[in-house]
C-alpha atoms as a PDB file:
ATOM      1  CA  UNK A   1     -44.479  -3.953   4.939  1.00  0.00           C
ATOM      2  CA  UNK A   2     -40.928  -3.515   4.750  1.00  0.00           C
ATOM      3  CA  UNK A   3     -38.643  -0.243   4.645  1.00  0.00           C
ATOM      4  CA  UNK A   4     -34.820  -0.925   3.569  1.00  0.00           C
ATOM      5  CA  UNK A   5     -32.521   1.856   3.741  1.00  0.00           C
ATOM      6  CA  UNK A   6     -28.751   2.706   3.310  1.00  0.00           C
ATOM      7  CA  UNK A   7     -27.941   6.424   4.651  1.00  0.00           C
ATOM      8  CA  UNK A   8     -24.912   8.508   5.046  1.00  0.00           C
ATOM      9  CA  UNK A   9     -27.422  10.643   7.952  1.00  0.00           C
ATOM     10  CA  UNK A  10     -27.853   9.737  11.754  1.00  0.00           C
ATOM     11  CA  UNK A  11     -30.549   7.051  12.000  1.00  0.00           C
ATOM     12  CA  UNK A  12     -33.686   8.623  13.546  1.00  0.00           C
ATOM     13  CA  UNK A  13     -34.244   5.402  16.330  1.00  0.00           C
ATOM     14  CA  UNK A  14     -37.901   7.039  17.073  1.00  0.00           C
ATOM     15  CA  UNK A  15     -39.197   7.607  13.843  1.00  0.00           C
ATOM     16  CA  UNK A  16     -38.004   3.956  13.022  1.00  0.00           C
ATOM     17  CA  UNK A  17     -40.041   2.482  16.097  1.00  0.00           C
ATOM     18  CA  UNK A  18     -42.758   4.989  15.603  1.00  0.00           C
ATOM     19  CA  UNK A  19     -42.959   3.167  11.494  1.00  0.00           C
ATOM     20  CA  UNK A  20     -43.331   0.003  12.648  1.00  0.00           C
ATOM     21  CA  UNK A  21     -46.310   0.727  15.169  1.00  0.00           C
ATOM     22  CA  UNK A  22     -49.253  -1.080  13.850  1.00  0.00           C
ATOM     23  CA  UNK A  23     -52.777  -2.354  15.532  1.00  0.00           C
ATOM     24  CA  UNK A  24     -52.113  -5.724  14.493  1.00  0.00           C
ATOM     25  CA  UNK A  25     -48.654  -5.733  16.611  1.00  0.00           C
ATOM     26  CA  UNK A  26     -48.601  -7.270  20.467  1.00  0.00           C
ATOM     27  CA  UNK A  27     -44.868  -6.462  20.160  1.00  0.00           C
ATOM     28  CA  UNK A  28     -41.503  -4.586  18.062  1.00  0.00           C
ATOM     29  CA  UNK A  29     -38.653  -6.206  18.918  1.00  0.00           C
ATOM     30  CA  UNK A  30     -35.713  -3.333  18.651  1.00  0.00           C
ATOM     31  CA  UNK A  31     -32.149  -3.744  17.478  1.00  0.00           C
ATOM     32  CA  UNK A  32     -29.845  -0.599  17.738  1.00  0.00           C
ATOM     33  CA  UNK A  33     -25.773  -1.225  16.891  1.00  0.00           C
ATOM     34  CA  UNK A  34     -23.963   1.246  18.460  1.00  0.00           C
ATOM     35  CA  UNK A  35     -20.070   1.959  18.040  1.00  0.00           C
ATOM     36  CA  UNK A  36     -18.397   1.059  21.301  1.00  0.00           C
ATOM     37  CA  UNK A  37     -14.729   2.473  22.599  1.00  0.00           C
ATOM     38  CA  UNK A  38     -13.184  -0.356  23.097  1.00  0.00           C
ATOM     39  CA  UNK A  39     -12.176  -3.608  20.763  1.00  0.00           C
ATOM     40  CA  UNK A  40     -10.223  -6.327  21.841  1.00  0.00           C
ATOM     41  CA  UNK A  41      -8.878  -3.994  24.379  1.00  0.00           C
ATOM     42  CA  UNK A  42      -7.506  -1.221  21.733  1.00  0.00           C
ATOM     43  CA  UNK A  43      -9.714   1.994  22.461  1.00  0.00           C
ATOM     44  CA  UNK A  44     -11.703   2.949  19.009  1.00  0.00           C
ATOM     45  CA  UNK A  45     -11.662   6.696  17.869  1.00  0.00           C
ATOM     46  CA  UNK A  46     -14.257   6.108  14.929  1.00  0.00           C
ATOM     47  CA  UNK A  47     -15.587   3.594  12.626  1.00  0.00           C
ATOM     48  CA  UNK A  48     -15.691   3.747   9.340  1.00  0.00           C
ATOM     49  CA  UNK A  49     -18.696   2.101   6.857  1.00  0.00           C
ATOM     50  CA  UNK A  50     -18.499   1.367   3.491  1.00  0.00           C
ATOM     51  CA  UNK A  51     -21.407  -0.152   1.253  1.00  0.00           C
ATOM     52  CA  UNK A  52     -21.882  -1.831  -2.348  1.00  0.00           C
ATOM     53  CA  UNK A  53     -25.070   0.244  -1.663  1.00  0.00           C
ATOM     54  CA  UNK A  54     -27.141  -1.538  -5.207  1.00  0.00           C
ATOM     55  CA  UNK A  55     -25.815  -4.743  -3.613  1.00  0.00           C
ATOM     56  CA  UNK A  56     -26.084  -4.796  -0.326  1.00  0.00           C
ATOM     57  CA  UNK A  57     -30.072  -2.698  -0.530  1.00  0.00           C
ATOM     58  CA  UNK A  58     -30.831  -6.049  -2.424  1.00  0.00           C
ATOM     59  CA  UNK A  59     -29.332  -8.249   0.343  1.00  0.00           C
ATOM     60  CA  UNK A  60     -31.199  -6.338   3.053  1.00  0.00           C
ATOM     61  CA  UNK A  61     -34.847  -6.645   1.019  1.00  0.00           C
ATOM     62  CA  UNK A  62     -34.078 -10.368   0.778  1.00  0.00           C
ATOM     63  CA  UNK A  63     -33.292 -10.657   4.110  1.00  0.00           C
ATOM     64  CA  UNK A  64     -36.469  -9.129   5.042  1.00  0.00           C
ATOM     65  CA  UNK A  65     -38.542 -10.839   2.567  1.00  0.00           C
ATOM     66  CA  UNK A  66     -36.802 -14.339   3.989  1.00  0.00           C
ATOM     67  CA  UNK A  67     -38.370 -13.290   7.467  1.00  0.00           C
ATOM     68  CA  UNK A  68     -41.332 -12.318   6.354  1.00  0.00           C
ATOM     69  CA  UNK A  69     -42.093 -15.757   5.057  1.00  0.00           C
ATOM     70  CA  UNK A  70     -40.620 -17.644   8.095  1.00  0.00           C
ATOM     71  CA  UNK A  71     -42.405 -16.074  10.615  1.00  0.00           C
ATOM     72  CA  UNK A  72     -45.732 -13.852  10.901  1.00  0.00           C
ATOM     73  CA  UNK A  73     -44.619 -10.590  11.361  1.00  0.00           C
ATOM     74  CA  UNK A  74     -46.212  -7.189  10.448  1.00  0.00           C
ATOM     75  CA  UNK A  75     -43.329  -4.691   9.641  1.00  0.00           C
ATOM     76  CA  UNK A  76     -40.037  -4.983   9.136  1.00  0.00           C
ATOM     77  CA  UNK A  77     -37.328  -2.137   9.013  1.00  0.00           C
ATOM     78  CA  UNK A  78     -33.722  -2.286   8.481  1.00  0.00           C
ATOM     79  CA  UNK A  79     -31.808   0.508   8.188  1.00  0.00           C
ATOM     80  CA  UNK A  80     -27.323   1.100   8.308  1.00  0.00           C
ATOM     81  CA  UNK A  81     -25.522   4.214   8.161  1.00  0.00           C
ATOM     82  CA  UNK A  82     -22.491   4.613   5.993  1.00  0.00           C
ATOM     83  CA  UNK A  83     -19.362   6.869   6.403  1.00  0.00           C
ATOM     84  CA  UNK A  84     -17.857   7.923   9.309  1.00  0.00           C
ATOM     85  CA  UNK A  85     -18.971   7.197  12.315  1.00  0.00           C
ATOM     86  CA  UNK A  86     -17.912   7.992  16.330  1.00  0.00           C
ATOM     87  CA  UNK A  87     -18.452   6.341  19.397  1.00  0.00           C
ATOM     88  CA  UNK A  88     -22.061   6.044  20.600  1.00  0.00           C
ATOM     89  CA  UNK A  89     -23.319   7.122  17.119  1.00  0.00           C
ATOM     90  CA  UNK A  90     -25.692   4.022  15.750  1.00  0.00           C
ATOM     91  CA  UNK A  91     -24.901   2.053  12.841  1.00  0.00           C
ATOM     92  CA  UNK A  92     -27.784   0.076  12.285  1.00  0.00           C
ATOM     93  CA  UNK A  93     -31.212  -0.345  13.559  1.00  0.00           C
ATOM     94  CA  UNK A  94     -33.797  -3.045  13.395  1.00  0.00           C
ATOM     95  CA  UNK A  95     -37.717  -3.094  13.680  1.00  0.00           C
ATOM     96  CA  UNK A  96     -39.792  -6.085  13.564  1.00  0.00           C
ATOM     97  CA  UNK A  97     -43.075  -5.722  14.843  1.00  0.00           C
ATOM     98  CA  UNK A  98     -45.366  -9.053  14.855  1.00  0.00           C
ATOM     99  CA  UNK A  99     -48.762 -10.138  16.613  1.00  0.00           C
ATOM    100  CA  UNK A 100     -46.793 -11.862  18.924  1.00  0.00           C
ATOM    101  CA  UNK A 101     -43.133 -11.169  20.580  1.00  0.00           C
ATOM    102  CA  UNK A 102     -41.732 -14.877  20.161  1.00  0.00           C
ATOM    103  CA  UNK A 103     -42.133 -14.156  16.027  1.00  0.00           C
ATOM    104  CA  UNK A 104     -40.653 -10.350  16.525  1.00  0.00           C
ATOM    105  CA  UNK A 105     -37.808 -11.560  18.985  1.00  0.00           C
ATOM    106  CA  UNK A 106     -37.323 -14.552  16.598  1.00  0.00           C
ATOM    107  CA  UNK A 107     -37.599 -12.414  13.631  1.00  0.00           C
ATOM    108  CA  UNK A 108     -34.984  -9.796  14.624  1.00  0.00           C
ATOM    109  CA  UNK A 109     -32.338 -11.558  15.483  1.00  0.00           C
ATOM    110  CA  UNK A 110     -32.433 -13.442  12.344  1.00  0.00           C
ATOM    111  CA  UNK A 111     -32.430 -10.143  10.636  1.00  0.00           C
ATOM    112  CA  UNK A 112     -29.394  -8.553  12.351  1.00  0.00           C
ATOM    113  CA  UNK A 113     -26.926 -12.156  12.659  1.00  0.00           C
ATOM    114  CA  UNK A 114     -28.017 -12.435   8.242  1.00  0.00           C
ATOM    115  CA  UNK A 115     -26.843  -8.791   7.704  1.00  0.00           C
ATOM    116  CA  UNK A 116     -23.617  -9.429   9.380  1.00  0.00           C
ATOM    117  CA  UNK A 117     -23.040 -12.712   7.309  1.00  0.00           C
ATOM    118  CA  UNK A 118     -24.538 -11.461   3.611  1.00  0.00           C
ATOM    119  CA  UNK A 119     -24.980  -7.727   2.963  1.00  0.00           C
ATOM    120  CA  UNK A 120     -21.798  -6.440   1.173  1.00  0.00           C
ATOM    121  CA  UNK A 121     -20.959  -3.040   4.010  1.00  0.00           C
ATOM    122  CA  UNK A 122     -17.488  -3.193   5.724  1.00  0.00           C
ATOM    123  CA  UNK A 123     -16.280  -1.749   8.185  1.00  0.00           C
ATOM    124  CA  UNK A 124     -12.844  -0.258   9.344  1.00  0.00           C
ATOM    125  CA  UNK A 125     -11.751   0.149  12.801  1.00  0.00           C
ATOM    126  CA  UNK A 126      -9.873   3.163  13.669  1.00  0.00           C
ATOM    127  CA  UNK A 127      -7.579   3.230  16.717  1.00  0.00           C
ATOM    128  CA  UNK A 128      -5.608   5.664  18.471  1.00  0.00           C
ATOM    129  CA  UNK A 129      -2.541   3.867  17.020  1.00  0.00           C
ATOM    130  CA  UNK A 130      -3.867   2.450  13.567  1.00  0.00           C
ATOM    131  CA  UNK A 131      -6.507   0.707  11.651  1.00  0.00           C
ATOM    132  CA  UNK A 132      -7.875  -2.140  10.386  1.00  0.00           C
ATOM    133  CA  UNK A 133     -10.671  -3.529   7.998  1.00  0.00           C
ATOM    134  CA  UNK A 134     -12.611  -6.372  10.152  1.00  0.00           C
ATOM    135  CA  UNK A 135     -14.485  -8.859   9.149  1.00  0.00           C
ATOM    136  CA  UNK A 136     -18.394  -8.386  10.130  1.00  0.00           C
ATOM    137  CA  UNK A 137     -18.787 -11.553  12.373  1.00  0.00           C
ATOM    138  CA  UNK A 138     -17.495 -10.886  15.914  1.00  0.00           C
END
């Protein structure tokens, strides 16, 4: 199973934990991105997201569906916020939950270093003395 989702509303981190619960699971490997205050020493005030949302909801189901098929896991969620967004709010969170947590732990990271590399959502950094696009790879 797999739920894919683009949202302009806080991410709900227990109801996306609480989806991927399953009897078949012996562990859920969790990702949560948060938006830290400080980058390259400049302290953020906000970040800001922007999606090709047809695009990039395409991206994310192939990302998932890749995962699926490398390793044997039982759910998979991704879900990213768009907009506006301050310090300690969560951009993006990441379920997988497999019969075993090598697959999940495996499974997970693959899922959050792919979004950073394919799915078409930028992001701008806002500063106390300007702002920048950056590139999605740290």
């Amino acid at each position: 199973m797999i739920d894919i989702k683009i949202s302009s509303e806080p991410l709900d981190v227990s109801s996306c934990i609480a989806w991927a619960m399953s009897p078949e699971a012996g562990g859920i490997d969790v990702f949560i991105g948060t938006v830290r205050n400080m980058t390259k020493g400049k302290q953020v005030v906000r970040l800001e997201f922007d999606a090709y949302e047809g695009m990039a909801l395409k991206e994310m189901n192939k990302i998932a569906e890749d995962l699926c098929a490398k390793w044997p896991v039982t759910k998979v969620l991704i879900h990213h916020r768009a907009g506006v967004l301050s310090v300690g709010d969560i951009p993006v969170v990441i379920v997988v939950s497999a019969a075993h947590r090598a697959a999940a732990f495996d499974a997970c990271r693959y899922a959050i270093d792919t979004l950073k590399e394919t799915v078409p959502i930028w992001k701008k950094e806002v500063f106390e003395d300007g702002e920048q696009w950056v590139a999605a790879h740290p």
